[in-house]
PDB file of N, CA and C in Angstrom:
ATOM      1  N   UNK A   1     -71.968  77.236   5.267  1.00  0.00           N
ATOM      2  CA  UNK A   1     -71.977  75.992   4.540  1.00  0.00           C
ATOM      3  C   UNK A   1     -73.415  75.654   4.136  1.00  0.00           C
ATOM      4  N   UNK A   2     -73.745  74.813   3.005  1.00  0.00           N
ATOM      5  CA  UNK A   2     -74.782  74.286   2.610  1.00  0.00           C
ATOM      6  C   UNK A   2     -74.620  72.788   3.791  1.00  0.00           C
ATOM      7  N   UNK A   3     -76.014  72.151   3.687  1.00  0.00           N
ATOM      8  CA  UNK A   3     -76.365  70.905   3.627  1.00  0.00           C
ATOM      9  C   UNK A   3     -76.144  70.237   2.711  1.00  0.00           C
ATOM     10  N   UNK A   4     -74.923  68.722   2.965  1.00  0.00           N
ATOM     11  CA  UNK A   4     -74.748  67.739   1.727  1.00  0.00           C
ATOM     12  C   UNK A   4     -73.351  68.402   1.672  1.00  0.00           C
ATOM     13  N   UNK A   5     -72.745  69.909   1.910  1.00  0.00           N
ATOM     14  CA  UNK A   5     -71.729  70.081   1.198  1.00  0.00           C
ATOM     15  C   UNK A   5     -70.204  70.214   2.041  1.00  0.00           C
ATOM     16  N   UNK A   6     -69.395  69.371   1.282  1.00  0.00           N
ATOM     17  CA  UNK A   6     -68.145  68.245   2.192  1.00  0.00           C
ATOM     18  C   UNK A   6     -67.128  69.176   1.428  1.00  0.00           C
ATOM     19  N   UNK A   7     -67.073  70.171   1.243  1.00  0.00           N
ATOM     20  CA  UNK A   7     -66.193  71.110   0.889  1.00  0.00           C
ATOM     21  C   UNK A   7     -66.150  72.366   1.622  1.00  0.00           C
ATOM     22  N   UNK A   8     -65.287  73.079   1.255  1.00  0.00           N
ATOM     23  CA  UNK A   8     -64.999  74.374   2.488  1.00  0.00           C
ATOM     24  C   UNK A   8     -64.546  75.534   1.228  1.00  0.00           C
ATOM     25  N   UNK A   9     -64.654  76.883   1.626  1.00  0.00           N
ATOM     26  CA  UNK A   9     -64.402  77.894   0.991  1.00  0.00           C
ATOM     27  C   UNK A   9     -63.350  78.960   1.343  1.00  0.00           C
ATOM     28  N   UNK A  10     -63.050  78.324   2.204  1.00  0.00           N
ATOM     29  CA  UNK A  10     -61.650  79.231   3.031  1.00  0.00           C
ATOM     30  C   UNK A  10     -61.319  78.371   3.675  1.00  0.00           C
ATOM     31  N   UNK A  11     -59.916  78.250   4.214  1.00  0.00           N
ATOM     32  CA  UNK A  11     -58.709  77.678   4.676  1.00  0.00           C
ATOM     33  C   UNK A  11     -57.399  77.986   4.634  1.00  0.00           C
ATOM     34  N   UNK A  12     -56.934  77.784   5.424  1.00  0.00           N
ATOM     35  CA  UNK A  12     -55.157  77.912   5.644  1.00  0.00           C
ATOM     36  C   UNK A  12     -54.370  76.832   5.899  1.00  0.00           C
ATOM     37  N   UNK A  13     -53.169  76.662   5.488  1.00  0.00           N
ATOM     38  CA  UNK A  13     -52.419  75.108   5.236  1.00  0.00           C
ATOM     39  C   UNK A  13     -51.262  76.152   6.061  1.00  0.00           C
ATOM     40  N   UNK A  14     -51.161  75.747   6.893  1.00  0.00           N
ATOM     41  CA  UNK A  14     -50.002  76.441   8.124  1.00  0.00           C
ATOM     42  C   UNK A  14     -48.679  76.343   7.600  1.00  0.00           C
ATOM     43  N   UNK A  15     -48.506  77.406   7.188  1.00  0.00           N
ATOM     44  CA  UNK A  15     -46.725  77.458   7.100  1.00  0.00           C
ATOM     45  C   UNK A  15     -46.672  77.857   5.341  1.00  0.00           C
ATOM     46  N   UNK A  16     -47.761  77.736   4.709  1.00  0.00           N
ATOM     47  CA  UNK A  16     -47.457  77.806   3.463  1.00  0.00           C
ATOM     48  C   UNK A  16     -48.488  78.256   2.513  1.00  0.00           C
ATOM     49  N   UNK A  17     -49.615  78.547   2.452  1.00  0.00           N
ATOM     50  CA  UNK A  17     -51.319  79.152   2.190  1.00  0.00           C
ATOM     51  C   UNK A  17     -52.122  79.269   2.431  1.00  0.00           C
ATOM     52  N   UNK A  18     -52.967  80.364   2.084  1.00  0.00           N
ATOM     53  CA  UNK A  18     -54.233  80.457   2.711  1.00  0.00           C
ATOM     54  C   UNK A  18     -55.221  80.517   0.933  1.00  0.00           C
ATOM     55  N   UNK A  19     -56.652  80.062   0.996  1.00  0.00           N
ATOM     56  CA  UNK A  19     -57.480  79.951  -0.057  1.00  0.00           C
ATOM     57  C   UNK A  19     -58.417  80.897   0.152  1.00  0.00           C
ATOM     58  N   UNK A  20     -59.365  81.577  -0.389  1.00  0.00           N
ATOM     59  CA  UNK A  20     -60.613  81.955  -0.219  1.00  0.00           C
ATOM     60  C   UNK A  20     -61.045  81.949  -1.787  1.00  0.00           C
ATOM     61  N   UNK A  21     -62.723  81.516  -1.803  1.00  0.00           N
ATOM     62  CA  UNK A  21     -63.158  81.240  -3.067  1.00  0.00           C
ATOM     63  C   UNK A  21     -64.613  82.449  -3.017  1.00  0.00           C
ATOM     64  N   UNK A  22     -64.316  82.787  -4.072  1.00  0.00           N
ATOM     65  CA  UNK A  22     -65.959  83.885  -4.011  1.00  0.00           C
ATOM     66  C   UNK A  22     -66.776  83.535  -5.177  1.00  0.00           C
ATOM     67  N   UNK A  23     -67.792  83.860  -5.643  1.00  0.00           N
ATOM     68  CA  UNK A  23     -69.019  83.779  -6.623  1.00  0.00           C
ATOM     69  C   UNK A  23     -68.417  84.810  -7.658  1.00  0.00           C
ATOM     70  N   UNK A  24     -68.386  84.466  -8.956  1.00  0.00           N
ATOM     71  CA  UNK A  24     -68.342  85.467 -10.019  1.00  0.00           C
ATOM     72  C   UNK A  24     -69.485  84.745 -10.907  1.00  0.00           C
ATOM     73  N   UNK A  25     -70.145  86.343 -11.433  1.00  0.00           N
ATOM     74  CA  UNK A  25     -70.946  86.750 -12.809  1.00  0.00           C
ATOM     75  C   UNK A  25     -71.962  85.437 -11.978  1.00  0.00           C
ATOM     76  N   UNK A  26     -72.989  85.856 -11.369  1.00  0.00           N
ATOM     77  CA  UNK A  26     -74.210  85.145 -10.592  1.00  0.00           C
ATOM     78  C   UNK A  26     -75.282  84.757 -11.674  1.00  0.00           C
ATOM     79  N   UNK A  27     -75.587  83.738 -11.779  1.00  0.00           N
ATOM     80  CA  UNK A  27     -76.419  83.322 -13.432  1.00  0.00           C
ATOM     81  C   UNK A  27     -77.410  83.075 -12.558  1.00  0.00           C
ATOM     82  N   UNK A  28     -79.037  84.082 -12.700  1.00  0.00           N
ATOM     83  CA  UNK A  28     -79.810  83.765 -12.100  1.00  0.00           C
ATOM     84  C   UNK A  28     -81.076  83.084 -12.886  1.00  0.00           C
ATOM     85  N   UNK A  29     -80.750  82.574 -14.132  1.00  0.00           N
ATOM     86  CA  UNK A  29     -81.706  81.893 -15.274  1.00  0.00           C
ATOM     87  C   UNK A  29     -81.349  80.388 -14.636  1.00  0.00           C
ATOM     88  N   UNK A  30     -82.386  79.871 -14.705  1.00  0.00           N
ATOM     89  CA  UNK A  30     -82.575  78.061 -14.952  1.00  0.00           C
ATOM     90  C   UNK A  30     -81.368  77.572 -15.447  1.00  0.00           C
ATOM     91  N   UNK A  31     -80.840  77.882 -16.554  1.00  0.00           N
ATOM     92  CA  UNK A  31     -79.848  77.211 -17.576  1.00  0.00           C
ATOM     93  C   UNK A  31     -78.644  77.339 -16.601  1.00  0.00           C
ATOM     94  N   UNK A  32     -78.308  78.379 -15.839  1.00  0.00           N
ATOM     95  CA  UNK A  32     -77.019  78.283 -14.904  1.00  0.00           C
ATOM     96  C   UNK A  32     -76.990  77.602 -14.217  1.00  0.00           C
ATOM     97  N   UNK A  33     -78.051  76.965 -13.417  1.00  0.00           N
ATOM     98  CA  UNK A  33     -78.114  76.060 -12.759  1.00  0.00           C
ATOM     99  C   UNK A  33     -78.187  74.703 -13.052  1.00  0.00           C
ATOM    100  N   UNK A  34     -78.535  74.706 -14.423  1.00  0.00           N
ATOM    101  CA  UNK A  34     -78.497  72.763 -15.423  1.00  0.00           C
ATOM    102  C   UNK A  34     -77.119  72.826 -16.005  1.00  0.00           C
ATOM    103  N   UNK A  35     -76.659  73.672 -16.144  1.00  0.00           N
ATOM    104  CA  UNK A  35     -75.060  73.632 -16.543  1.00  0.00           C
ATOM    105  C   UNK A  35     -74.504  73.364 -15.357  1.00  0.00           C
ATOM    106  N   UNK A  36     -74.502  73.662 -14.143  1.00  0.00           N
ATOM    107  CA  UNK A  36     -73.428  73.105 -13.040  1.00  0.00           C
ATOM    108  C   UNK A  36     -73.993  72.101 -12.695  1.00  0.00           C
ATOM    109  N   UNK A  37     -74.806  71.777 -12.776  1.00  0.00           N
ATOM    110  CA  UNK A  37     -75.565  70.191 -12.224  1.00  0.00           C
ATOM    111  C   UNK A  37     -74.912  69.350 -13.705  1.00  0.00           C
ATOM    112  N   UNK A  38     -75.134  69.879 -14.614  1.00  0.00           N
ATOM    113  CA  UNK A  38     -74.574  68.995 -15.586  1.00  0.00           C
ATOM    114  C   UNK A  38     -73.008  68.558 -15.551  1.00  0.00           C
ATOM    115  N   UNK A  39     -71.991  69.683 -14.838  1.00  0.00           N
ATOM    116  CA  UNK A  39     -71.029  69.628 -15.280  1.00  0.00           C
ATOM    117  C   UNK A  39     -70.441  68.752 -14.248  1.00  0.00           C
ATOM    118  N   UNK A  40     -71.393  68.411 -12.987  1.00  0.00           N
ATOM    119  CA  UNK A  40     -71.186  67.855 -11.555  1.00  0.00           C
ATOM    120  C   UNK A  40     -71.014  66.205 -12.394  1.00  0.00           C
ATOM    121  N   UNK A  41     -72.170  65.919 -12.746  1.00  0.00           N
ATOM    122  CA  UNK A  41     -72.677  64.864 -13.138  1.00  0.00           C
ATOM    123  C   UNK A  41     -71.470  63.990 -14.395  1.00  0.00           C
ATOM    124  N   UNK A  42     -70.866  64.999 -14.857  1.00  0.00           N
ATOM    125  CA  UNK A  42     -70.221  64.924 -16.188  1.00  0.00           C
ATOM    126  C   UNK A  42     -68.396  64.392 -15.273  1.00  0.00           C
ATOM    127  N   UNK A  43     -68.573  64.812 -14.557  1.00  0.00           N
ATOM    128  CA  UNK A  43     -67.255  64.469 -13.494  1.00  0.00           C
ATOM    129  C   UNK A  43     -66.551  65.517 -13.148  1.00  0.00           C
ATOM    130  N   UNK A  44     -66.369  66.596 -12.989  1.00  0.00           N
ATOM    131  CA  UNK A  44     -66.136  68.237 -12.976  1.00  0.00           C
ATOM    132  C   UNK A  44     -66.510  67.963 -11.255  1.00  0.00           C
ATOM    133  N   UNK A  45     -65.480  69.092 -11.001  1.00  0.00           N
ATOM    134  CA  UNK A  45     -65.114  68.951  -9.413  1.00  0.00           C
ATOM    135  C   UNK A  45     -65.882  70.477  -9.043  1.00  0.00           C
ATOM    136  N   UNK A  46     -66.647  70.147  -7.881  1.00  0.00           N
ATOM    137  CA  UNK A  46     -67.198  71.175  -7.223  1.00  0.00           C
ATOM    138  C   UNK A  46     -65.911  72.372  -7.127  1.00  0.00           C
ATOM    139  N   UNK A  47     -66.855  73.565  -6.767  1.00  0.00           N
ATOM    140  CA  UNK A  47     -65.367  74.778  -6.390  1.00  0.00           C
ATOM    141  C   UNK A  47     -64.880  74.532  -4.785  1.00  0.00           C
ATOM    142  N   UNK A  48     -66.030  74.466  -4.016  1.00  0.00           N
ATOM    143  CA  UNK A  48     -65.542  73.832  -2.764  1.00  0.00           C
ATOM    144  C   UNK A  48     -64.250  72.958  -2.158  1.00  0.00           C
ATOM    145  N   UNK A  49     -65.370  71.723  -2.967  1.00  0.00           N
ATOM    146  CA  UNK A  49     -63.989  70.375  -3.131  1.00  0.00           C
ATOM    147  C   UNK A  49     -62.905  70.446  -3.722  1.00  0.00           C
ATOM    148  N   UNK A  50     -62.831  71.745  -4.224  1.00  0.00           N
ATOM    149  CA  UNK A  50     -61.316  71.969  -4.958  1.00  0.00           C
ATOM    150  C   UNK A  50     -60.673  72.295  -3.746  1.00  0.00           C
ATOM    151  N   UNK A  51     -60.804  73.506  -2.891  1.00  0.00           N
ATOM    152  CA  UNK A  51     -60.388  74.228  -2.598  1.00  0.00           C
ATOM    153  C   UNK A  51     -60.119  73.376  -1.189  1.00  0.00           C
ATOM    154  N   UNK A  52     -60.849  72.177  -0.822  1.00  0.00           N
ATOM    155  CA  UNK A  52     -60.762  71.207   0.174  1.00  0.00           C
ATOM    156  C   UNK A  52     -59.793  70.235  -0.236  1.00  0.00           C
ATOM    157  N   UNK A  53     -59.522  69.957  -1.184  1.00  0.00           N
ATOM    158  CA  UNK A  53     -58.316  68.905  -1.812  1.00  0.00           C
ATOM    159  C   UNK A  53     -57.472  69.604  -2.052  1.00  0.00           C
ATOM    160  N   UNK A  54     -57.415  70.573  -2.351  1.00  0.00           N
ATOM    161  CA  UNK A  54     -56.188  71.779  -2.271  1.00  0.00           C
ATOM    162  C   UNK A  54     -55.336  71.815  -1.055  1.00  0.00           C
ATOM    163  N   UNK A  55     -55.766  72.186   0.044  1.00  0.00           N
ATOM    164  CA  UNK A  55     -55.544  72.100   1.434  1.00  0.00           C
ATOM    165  C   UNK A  55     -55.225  70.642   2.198  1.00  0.00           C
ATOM    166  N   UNK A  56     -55.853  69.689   1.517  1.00  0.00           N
ATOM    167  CA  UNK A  56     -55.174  68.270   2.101  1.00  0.00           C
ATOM    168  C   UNK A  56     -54.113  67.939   1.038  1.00  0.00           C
ATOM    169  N   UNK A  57     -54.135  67.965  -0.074  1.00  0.00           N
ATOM    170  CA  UNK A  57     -53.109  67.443  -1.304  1.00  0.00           C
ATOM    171  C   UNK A  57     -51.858  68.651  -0.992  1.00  0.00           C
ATOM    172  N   UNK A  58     -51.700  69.888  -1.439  1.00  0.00           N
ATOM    173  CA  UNK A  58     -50.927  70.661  -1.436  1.00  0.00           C
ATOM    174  C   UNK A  58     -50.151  70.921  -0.211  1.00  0.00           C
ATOM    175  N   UNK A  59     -48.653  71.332  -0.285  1.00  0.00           N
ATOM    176  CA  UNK A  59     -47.836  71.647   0.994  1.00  0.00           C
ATOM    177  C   UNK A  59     -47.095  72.924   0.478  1.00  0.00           C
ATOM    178  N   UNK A  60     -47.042  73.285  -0.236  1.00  0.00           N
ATOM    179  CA  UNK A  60     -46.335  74.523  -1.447  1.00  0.00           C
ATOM    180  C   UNK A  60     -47.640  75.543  -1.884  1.00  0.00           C
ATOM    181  N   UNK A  61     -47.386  76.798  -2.331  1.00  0.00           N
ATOM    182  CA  UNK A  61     -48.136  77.671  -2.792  1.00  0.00           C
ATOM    183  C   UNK A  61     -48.142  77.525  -4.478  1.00  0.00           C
ATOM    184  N   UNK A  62     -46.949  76.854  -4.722  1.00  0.00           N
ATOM    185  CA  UNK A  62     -46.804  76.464  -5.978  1.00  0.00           C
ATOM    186  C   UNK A  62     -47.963  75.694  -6.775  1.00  0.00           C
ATOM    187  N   UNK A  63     -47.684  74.221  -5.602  1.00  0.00           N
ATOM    188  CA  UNK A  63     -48.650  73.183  -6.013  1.00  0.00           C
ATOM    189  C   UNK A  63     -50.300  73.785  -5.640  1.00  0.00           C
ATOM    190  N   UNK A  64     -50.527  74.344  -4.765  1.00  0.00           N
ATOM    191  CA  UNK A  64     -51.864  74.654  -4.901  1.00  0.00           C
ATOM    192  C   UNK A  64     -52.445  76.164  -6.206  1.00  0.00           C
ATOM    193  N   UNK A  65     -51.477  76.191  -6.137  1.00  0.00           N
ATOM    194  CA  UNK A  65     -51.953  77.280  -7.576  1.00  0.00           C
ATOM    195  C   UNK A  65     -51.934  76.703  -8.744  1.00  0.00           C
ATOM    196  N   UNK A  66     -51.359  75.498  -9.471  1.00  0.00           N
ATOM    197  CA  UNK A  66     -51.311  74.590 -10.177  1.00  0.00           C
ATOM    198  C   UNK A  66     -52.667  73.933  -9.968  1.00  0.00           C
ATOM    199  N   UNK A  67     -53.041  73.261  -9.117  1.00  0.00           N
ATOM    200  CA  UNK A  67     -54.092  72.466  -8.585  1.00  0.00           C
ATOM    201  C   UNK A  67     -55.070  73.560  -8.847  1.00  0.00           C
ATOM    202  N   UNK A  68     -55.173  74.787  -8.467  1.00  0.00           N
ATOM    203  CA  UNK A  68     -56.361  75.872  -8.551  1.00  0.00           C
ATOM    204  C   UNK A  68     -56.650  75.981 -10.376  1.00  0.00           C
ATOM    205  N   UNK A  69     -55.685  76.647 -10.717  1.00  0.00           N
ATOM    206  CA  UNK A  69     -55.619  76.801 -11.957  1.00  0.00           C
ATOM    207  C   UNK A  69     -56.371  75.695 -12.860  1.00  0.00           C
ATOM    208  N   UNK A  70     -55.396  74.559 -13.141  1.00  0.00           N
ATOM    209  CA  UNK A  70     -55.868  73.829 -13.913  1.00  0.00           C
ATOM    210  C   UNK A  70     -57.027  71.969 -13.858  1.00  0.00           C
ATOM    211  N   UNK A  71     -57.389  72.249 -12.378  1.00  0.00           N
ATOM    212  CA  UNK A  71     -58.489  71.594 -12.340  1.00  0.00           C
ATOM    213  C   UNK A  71     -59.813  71.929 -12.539  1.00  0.00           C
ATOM    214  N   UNK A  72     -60.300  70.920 -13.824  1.00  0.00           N
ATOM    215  CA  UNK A  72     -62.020  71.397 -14.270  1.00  0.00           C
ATOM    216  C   UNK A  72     -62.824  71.491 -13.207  1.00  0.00           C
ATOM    217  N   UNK A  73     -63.533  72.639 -13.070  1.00  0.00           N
ATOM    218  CA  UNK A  73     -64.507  72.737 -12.004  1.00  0.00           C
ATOM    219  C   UNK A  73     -65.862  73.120 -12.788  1.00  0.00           C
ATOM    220  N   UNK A  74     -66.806  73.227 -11.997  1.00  0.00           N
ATOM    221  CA  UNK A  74     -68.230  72.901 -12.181  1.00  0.00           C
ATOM    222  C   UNK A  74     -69.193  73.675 -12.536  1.00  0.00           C
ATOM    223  N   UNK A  75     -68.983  75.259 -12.102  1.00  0.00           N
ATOM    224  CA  UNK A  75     -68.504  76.565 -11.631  1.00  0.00           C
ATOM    225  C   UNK A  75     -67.687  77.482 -11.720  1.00  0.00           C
ATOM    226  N   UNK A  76     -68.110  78.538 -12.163  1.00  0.00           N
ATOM    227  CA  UNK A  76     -66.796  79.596 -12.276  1.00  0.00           C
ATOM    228  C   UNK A  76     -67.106  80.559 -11.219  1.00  0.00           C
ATOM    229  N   UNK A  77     -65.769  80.837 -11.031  1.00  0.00           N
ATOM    230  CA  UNK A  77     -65.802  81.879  -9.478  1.00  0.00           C
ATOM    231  C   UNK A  77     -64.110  82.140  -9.298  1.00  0.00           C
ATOM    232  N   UNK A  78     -63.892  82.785  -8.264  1.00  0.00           N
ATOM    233  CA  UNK A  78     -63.190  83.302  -7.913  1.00  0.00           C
ATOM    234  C   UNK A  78     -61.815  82.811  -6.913  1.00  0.00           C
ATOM    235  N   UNK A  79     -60.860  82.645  -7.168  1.00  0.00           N
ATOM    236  CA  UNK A  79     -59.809  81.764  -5.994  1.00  0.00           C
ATOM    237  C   UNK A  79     -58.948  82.871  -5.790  1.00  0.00           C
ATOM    238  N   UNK A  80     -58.725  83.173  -4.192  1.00  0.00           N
ATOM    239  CA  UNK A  80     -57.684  83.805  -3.726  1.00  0.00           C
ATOM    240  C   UNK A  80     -56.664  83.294  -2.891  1.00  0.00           C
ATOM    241  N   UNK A  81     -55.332  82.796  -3.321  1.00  0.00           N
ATOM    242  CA  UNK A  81     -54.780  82.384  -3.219  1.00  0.00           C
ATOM    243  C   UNK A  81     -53.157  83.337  -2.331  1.00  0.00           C
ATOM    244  N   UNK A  82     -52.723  82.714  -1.169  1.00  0.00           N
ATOM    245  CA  UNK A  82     -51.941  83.891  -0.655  1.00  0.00           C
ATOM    246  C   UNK A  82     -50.884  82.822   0.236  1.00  0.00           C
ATOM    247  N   UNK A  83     -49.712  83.150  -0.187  1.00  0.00           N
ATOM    248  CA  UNK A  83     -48.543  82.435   0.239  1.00  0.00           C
ATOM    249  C   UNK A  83     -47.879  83.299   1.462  1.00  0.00           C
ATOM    250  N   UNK A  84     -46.497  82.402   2.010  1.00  0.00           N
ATOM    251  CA  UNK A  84     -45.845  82.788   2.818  1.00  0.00           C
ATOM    252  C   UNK A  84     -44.151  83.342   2.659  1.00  0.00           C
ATOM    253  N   UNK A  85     -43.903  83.832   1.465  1.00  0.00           N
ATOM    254  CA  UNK A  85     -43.288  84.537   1.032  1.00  0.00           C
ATOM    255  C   UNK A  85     -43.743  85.579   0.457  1.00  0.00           C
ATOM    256  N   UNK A  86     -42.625  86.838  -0.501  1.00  0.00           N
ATOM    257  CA  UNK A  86     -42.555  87.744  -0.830  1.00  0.00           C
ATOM    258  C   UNK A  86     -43.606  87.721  -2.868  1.00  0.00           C
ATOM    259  N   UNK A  87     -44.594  88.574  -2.892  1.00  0.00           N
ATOM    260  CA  UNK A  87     -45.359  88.479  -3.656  1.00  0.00           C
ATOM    261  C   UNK A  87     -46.094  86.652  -4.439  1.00  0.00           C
ATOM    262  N   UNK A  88     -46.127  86.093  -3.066  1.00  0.00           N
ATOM    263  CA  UNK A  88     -46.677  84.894  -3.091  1.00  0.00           C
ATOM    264  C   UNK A  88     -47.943  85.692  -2.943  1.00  0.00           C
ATOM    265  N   UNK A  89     -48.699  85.814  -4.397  1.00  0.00           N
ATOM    266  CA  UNK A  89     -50.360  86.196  -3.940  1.00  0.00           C
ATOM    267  C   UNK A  89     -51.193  86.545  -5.617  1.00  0.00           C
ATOM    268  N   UNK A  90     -52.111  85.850  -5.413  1.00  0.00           N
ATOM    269  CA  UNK A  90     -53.150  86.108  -7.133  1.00  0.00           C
ATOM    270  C   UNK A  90     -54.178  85.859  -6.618  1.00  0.00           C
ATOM    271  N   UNK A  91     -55.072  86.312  -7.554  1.00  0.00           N
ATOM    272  CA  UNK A  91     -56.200  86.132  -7.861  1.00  0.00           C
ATOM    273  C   UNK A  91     -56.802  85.283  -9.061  1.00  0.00           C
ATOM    274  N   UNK A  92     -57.099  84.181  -8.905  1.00  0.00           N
ATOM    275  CA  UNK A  92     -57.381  83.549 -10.003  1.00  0.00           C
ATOM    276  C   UNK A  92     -58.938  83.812 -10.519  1.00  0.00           C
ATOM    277  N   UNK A  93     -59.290  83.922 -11.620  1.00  0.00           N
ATOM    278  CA  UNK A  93     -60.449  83.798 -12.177  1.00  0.00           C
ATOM    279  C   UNK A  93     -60.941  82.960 -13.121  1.00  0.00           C
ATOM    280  N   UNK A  94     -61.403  81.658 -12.332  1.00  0.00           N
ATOM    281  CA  UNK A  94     -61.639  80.917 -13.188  1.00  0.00           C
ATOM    282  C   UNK A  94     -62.798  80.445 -13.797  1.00  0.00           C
ATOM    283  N   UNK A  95     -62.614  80.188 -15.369  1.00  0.00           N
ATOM    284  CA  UNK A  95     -64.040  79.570 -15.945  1.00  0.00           C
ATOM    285  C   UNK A  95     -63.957  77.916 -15.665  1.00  0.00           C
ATOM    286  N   UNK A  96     -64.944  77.178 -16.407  1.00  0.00           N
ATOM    287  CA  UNK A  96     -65.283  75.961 -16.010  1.00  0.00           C
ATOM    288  C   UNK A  96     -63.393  75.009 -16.556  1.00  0.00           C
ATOM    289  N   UNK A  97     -63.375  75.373 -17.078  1.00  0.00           N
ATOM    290  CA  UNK A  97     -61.941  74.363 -18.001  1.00  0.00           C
ATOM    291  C   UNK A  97     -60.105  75.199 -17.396  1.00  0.00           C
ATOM    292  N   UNK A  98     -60.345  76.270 -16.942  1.00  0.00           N
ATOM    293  CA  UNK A  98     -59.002  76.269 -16.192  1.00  0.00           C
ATOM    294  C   UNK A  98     -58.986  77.989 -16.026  1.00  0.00           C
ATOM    295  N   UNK A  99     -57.948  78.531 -15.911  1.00  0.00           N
ATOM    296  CA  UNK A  99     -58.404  80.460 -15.808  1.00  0.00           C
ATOM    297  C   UNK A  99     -58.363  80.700 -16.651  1.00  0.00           C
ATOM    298  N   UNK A 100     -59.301  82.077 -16.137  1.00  0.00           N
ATOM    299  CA  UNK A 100     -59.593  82.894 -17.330  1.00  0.00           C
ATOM    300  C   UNK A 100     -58.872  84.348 -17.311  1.00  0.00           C
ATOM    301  N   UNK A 101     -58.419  84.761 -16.148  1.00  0.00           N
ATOM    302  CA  UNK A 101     -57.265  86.045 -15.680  1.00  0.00           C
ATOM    303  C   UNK A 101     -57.095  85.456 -14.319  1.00  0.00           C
ATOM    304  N   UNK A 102     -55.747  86.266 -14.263  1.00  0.00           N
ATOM    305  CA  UNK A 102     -55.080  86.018 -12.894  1.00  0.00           C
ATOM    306  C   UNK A 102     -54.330  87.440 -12.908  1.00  0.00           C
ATOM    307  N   UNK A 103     -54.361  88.222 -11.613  1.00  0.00           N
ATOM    308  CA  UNK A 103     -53.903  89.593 -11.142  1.00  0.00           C
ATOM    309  C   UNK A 103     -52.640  88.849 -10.190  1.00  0.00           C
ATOM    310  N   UNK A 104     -51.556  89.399 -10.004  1.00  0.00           N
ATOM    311  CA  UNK A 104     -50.664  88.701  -8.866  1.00  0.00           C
ATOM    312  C   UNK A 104     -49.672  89.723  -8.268  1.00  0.00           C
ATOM    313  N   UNK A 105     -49.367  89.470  -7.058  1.00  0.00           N
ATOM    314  CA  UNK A 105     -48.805  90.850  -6.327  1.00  0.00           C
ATOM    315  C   UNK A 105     -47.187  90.284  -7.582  1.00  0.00           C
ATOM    316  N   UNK A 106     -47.035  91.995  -7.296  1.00  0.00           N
ATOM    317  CA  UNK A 106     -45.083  91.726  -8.065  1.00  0.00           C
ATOM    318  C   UNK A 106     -44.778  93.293  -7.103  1.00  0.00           C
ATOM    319  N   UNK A 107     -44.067  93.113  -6.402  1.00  0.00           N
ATOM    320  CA  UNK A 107     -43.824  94.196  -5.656  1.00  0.00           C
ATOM    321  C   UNK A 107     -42.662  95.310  -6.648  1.00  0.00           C
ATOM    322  N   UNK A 108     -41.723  94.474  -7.188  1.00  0.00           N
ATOM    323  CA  UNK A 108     -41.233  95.481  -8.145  1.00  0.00           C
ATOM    324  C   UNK A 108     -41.796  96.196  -8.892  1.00  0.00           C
ATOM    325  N   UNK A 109     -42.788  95.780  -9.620  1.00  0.00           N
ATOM    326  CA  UNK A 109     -43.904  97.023 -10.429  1.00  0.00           C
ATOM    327  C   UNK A 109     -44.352  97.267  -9.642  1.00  0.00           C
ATOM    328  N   UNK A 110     -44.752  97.870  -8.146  1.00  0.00           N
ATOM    329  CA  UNK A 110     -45.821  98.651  -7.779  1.00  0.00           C
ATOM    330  C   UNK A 110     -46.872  97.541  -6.881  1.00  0.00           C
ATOM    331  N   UNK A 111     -46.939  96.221  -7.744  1.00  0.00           N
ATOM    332  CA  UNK A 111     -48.074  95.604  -7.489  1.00  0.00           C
ATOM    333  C   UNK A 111     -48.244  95.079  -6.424  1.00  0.00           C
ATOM    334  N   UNK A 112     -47.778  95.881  -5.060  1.00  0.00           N
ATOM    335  CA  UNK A 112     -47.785  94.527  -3.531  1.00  0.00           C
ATOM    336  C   UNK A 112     -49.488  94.502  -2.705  1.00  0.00           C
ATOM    337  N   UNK A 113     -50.153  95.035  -3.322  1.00  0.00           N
ATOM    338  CA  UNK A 113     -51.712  94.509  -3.113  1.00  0.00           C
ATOM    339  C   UNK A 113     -52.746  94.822  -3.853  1.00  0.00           C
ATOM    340  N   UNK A 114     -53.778  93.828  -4.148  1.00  0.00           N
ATOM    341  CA  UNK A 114     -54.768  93.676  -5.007  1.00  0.00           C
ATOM    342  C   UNK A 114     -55.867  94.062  -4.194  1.00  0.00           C
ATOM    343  N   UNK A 115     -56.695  95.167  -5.046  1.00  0.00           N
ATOM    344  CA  UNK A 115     -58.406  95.302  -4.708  1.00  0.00           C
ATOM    345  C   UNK A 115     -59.137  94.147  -5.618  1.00  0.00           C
TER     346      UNK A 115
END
């Protein structure tokens, strides 16, 4: 965890998801960093605090993939998202305004786990 920061990056909601959030495409210029401070400021929800209101708001894998998906965040990065049923599981990739790809297990094609 940072200092100041009231959000979490992994969690599990018992009985029904687990979250993990990672860093995508690392912007190591000045400007990456006045764009998420800007977008903080602008009202855009940390990736953290998503993924922390996710876990208190959500009781379904449904609703928190909804909630992942299409809440503006601040930050683009990575949400892994993993339910308690049968190909309950994606990868979201999201930019600042909602995703940008999503990979998801489908066990009938082949697809029952993601690298």
């Amino acid at each position: 965890m940072f200092a100041g920061t009231v959000g979490v990056y992994t969690g599990i909601k018992k009985g029904a998801f687990s979250i993990s959030e990672n860093q995508r495409e690392f912007n190591e210029q000045e400007s990456g960093l006045v764009e998420n401070l800007a977008m903080l400021f602008s009202g855009y929800t940390e990736i953290s605090w998503l993924v922390r209101e996710t876990l208190t708001e959500c009781y379904s894998f449904k609703c928190a993939h909804q909630k992942l998906v299409h809440t503006p965040i601040s930050a683009i990065g990575y949400l892994i998202l993993a339910g308690t049923k049968d190909d309950e599981g994606v990868v979201i990739s999201r930019n600042r305004f909602g995703e940008a790809h999503e990979e998801r297990l489908n066990s009938n094609n082949g697809t029952w786990f993601l690298v």
